[in-house]
Structure formats: C-alpha cells, structure tokens
Protein backbone atom coordinates (compact mmCIF):
# COMPACT_ATOMS: atom_id res chain seq x y z
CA UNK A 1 -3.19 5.27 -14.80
CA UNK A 2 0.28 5.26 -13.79
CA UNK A 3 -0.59 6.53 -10.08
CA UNK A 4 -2.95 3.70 -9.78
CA UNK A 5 -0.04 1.05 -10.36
CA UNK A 6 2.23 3.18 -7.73
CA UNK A 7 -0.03 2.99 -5.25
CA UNK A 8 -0.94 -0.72 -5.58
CA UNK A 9 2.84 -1.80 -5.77
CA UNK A 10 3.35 0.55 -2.63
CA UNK A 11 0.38 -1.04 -0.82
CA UNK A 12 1.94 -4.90 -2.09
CA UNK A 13 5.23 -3.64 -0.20
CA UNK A 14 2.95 -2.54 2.69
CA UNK A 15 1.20 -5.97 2.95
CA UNK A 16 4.50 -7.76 2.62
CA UNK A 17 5.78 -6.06 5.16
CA UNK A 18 2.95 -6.63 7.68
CA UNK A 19 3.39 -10.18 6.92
CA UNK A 20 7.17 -10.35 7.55
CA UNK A 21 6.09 -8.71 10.85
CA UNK A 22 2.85 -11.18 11.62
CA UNK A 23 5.38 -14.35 10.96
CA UNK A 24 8.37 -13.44 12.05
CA UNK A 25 8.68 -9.94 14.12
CA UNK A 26 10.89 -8.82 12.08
CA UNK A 27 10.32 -5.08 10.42
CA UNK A 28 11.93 -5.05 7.16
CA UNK A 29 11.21 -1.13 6.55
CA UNK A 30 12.97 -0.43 9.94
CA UNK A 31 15.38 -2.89 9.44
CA UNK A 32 16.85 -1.62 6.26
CA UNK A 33 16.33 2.24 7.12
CA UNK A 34 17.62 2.13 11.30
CA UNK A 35 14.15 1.68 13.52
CA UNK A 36 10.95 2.64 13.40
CA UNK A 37 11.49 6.00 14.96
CA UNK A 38 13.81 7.02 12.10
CA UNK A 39 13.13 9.79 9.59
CA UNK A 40 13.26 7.54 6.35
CA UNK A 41 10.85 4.65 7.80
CA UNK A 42 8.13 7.20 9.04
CA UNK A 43 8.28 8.77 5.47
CA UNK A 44 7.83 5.06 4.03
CA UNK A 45 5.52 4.30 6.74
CA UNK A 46 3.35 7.15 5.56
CA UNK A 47 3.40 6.90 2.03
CA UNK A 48 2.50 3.40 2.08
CA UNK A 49 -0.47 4.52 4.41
CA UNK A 50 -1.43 7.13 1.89
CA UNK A 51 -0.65 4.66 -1.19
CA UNK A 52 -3.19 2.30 0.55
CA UNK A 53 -6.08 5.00 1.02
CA UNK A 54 -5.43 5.77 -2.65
CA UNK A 55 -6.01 2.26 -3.40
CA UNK A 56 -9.68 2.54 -1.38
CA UNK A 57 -10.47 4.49 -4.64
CA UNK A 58 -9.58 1.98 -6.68
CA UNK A 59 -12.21 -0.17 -5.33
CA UNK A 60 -15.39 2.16 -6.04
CA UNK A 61 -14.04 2.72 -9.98
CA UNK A 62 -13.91 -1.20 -10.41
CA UNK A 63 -17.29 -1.33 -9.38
CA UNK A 64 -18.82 1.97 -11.51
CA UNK A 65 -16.88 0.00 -14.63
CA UNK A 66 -18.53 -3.20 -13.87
CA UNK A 67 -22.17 -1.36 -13.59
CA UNK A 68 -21.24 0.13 -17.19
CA UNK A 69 -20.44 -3.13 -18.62
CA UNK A 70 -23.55 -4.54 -16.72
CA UNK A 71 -25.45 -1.82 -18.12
CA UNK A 72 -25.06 -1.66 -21.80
C-alpha cells in the first residue's frame, strides 16, 4: 500500500533526524526550514509524528499475516 511506504520513509527521516540531534545537537528539519518555531518545521514535525502513529498500525497487520501463514 502506497501510504504504508510514505509513512515508513517519513518515520526513517524522523529517526534520522533524532539521531543527528542525539549525536550531534544539530536539528536538520530546523536547520534547513529556519528554527523549530517556524511554520514549515512544525508542519514536518507533525507529519512525521502522524507518519509514525500510522506506522504503529503497521505493526498489528504484520502480526495478523504471520498468524494466517501460521495458521493454514
């Protein structure tokens, strides 16, 4: 599903951003977009956020898939 691979290559930006932060403090979204407290990066921050709780749904249809394949 094509909003499945969205959401996981916004939540891989997400993570890689959170990493650039945890190593080196430095905020790429703000960075490229002019602080955290602009328009643009709280609309990125936000649909990363909501590309990530997509994602949560992603987790309970692997598992439903793996208990068909277990089951037939």
């Amino acid at each position: 599903m094509i909003m499945d691979r969205i959401a996981l290559i916004l939540t891989v930006i997400g993570a890689l951003n959170w990493g650039s932060i945890g190593l080196f403090q430095f905020d790429i979204v703000a960075w490229i977009c002019g602080g955290q407290s602009s328009l643009l990066s709280r609309i990125i921050y936000t649909v990363v956020g909501l590309a990530g709780i997509w994602c949560i749904s992603l987790i309970f249809r692997a598992r439903e898939t793996f208990d068909e394949i277990e089951g037939s």
